[in-house]
Protein backbone atom coordinates (compact mmCIF):
# COMPACT_ATOMS: atom_id res chain seq x y z
CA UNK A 1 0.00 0.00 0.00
CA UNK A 2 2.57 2.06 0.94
CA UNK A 3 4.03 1.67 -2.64
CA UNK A 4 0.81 3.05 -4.14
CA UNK A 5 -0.03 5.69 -2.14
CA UNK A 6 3.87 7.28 -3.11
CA UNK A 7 2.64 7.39 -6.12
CA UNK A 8 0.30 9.75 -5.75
CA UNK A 9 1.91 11.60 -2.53
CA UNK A 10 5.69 11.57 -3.68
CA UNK A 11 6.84 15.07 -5.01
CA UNK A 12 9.27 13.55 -7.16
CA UNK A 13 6.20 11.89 -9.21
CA UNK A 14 3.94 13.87 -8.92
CA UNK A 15 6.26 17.48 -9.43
CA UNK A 16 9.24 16.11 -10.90
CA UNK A 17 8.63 13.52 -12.67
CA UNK A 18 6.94 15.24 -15.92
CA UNK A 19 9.42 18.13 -16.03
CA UNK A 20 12.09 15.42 -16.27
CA UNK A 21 10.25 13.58 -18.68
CA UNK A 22 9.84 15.87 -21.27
CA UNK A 23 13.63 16.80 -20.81
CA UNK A 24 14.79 12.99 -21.75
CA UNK A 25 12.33 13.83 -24.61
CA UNK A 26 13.87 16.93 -26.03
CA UNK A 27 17.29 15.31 -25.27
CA UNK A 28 16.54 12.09 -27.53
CA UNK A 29 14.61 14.49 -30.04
CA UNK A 30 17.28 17.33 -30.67
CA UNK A 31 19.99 14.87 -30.70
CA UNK A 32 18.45 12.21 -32.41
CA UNK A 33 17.35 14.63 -35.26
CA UNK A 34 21.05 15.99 -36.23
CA UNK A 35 22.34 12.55 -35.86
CA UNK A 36 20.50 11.38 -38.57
CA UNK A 37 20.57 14.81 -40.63
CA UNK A 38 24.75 14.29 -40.12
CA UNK A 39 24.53 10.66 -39.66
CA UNK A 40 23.29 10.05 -43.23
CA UNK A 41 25.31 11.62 -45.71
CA UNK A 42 28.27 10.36 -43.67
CA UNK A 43 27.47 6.72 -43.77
CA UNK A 44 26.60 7.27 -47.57
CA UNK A 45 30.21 8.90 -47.80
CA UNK A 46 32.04 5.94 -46.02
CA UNK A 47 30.84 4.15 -48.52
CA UNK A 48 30.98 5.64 -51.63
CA UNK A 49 34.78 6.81 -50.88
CA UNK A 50 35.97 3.59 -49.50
CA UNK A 51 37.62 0.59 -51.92
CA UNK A 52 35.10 -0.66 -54.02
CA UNK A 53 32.71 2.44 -53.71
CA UNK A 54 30.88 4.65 -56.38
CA UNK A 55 33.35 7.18 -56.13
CA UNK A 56 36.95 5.56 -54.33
CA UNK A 57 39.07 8.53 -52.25
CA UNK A 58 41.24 6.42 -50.37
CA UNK A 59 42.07 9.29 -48.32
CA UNK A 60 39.40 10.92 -47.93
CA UNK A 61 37.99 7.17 -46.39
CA UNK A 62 40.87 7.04 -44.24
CA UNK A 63 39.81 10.41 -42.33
CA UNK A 64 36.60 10.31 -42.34
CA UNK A 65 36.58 6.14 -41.34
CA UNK A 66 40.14 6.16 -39.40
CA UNK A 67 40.03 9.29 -37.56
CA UNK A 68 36.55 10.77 -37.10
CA UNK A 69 34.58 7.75 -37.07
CA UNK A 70 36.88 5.37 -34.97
CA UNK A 71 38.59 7.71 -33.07
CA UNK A 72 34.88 9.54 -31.92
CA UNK A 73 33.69 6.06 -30.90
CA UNK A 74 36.48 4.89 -29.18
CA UNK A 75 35.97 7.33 -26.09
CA UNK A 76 33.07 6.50 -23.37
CA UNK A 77 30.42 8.46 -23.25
CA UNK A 78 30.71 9.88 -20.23
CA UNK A 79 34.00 10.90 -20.66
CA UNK A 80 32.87 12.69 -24.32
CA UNK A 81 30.48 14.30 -22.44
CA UNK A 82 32.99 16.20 -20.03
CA UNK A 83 35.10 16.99 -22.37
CA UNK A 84 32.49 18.71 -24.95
CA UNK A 85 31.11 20.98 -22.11
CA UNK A 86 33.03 23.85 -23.17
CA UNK A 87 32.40 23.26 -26.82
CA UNK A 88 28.37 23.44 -26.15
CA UNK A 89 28.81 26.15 -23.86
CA UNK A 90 30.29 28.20 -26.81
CA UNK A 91 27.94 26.80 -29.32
CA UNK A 92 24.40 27.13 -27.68
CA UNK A 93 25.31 29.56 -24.67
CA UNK A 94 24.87 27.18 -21.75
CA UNK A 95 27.17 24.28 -19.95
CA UNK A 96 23.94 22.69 -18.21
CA UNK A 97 20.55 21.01 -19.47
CA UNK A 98 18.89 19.26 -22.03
CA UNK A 99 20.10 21.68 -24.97
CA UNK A 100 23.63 21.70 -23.57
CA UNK A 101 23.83 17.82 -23.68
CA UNK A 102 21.96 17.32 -26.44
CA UNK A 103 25.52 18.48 -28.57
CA UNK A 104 27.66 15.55 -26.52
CA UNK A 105 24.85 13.47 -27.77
CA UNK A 106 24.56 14.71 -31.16
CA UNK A 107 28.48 14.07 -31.38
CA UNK A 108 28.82 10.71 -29.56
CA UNK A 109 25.91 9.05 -31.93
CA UNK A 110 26.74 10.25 -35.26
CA UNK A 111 29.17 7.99 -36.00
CA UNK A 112 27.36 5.34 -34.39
CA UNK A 113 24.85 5.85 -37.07
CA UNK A 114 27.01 6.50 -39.31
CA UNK A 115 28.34 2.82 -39.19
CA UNK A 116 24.91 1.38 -39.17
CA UNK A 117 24.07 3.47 -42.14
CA UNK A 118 27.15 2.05 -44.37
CA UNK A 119 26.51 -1.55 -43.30
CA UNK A 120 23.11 -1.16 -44.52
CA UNK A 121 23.51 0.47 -47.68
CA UNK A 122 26.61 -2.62 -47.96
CA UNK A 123 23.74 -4.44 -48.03
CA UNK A 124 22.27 -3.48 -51.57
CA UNK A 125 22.44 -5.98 -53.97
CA UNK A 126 25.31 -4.43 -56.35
CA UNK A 127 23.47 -6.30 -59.64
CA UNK A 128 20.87 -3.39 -59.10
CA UNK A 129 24.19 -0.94 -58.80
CA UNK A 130 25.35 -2.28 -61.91
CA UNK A 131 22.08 -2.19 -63.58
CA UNK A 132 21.45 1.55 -62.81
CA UNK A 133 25.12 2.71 -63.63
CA UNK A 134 24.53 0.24 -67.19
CA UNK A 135 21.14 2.25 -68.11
CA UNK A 136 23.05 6.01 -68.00
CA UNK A 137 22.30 6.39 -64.31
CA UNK A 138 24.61 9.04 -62.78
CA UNK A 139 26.54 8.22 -59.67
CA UNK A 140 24.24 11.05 -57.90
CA UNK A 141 21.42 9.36 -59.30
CA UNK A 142 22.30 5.81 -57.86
CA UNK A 143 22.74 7.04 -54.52
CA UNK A 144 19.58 8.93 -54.26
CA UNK A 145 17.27 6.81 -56.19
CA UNK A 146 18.94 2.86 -55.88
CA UNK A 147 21.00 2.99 -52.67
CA UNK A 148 19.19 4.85 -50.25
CA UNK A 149 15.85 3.15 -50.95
CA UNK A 150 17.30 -0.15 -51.21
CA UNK A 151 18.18 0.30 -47.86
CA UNK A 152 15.69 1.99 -46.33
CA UNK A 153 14.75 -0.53 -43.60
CA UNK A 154 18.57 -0.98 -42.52
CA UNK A 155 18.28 2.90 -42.29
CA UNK A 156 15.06 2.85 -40.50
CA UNK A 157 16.25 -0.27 -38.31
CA UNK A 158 19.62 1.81 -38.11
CA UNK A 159 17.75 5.12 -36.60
CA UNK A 160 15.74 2.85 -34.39
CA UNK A 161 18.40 1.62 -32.56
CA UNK A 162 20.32 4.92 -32.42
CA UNK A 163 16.85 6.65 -30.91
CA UNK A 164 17.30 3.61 -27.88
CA UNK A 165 21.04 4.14 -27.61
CA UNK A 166 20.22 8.22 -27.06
CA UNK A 167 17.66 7.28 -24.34
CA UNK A 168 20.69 5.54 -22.56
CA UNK A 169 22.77 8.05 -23.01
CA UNK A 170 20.30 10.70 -21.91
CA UNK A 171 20.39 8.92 -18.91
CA UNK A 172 23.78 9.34 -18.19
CA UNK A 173 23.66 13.22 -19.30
CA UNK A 174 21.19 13.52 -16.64
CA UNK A 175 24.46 12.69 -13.74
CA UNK A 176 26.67 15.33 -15.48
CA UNK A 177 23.93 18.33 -15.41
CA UNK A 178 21.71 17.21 -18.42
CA UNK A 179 18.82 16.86 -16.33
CA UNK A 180 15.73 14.78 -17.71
CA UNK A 181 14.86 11.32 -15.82
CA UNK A 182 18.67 10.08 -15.12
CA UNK A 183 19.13 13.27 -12.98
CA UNK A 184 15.82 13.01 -10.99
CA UNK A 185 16.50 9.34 -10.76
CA UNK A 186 19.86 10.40 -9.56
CA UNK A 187 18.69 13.14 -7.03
CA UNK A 188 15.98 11.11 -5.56
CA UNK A 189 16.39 7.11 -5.88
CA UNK A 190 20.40 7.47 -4.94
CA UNK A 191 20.85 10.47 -2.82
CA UNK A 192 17.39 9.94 -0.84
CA UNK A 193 17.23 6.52 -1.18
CA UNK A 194 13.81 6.89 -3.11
CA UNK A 195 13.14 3.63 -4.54
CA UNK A 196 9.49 4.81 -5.60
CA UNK A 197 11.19 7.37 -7.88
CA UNK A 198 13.80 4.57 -8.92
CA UNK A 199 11.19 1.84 -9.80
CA UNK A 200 9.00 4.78 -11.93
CA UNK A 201 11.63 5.93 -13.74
CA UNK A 202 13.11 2.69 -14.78
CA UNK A 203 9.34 1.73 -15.90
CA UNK A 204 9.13 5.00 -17.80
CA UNK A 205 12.64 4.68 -19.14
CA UNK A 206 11.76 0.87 -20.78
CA UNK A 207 8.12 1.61 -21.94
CA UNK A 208 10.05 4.44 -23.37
CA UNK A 209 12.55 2.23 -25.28
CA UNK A 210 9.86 -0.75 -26.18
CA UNK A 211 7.79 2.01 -27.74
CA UNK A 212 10.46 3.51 -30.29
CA UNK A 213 11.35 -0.23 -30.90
CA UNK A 214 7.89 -1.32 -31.79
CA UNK A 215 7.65 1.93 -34.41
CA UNK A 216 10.93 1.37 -35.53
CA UNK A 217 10.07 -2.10 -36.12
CA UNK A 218 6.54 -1.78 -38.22
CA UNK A 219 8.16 1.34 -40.03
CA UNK A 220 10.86 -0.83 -41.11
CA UNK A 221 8.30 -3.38 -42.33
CA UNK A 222 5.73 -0.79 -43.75
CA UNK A 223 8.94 0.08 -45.96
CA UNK A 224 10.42 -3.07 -47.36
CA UNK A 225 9.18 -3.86 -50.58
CA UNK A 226 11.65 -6.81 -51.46
């Protein structure tokens, strides 16, 4: 009983809880909508430069693979995170909150997605490659109008996971000055020992997740054509 009666007693649900929600949603949203917009053309690029590609720049591949790419994903989050705060403070004015953190994210998942992006468009059958370039298709062309629709669910599935990754990742913004639900799970189920707060949150956090995945999921599907 006691359980249920927090619920609707327990500042930190009934106060907190919203204001923190929408946060984690403006987080995933900012973030998750320059990832792709960034994302995109540089999976498409990893691809098209590397060996084998529509248009080979060996070193153009290298930095953009080797040293942006790899390098960007090799350092934890967290540790991204700290080290961008004076970067977002000169780019959008502020070192703390959702807009603040939403450039660590932006940064930390783009190559992410980036990755996901090439391995699906590596996907696309290159007989329908060879077909377009064979009918006077230009190399433009077979990007925009072969490639990227071939692989349009791997893109979609590609986002979808990215969108759940962010979530996480908001999270963890939230103990660094983000806010959103990891810093009001922080302030109340660790520091006060709240484990109403905790349990909600978590809840909120997976119902969260299982509802981008199911979208992601029947987008995918709506989609694929083959």
């Amino acid at each position: 009983m006691d359980f249920f009666n927090d619920l609707v007693t327990n500042p930190g649900i009934t106060k907190a809880m919203w204001p923190a929600f929408l946060e984690t949603l403006q987080m995933t949203g900012i973030s998750g909508f320059f990832t792709v917009l960034v994302g995109l053309p540089l999976g498409v690029l990893l691809l098209n430069t590397a060996k084998g590609g529509l248009t080979p720049i060996p070193w153009l591949n290298v930095v953009l693979s080797g040293v942006i790419t790899n390098i960007t994903r090799s350092i934890p989050f967290a540790i991204l995170m700290l080290s961008l705060i004076p970067f977002a403070t000169l780019l959008v004015g502020v070192s703390l909150g959702p807009v603040a953190a939403s450039v660590s994210l932006t940064i930390g998942t783009i190559p992410f997605f980036a990755r996901l992006v090439e391995s699906a468009l590596r996907d696309v059958s290159t007989g329908k490659i060879d077909a377009a370039l064979v009918m006077g298709s230009t190399k433009m062309q077979v990007t925009r109008k072969v490639l990227v629709p071939e692989a349009l669910p791997g893109i979609i599935a590609a986002t979808t996971t990215t969108v759940v990754t962010l979530i996480g990742y908001s999270a963890m913004a939230g103990l660094v000055g983000g806010g959103g639900l990891g810093r009001l799970a922080y302030n109340y189920g660790f520091q006060r020992y709240d484990g109403t707060v905790m349990i909600v949150t978590i809840v909120i956090m997976v119902l969260l997740v299982q509802l981008v995945q199911i979208l992601g999921d029947w987008l995918a599907r709506l989609v694929d054509h083959r």
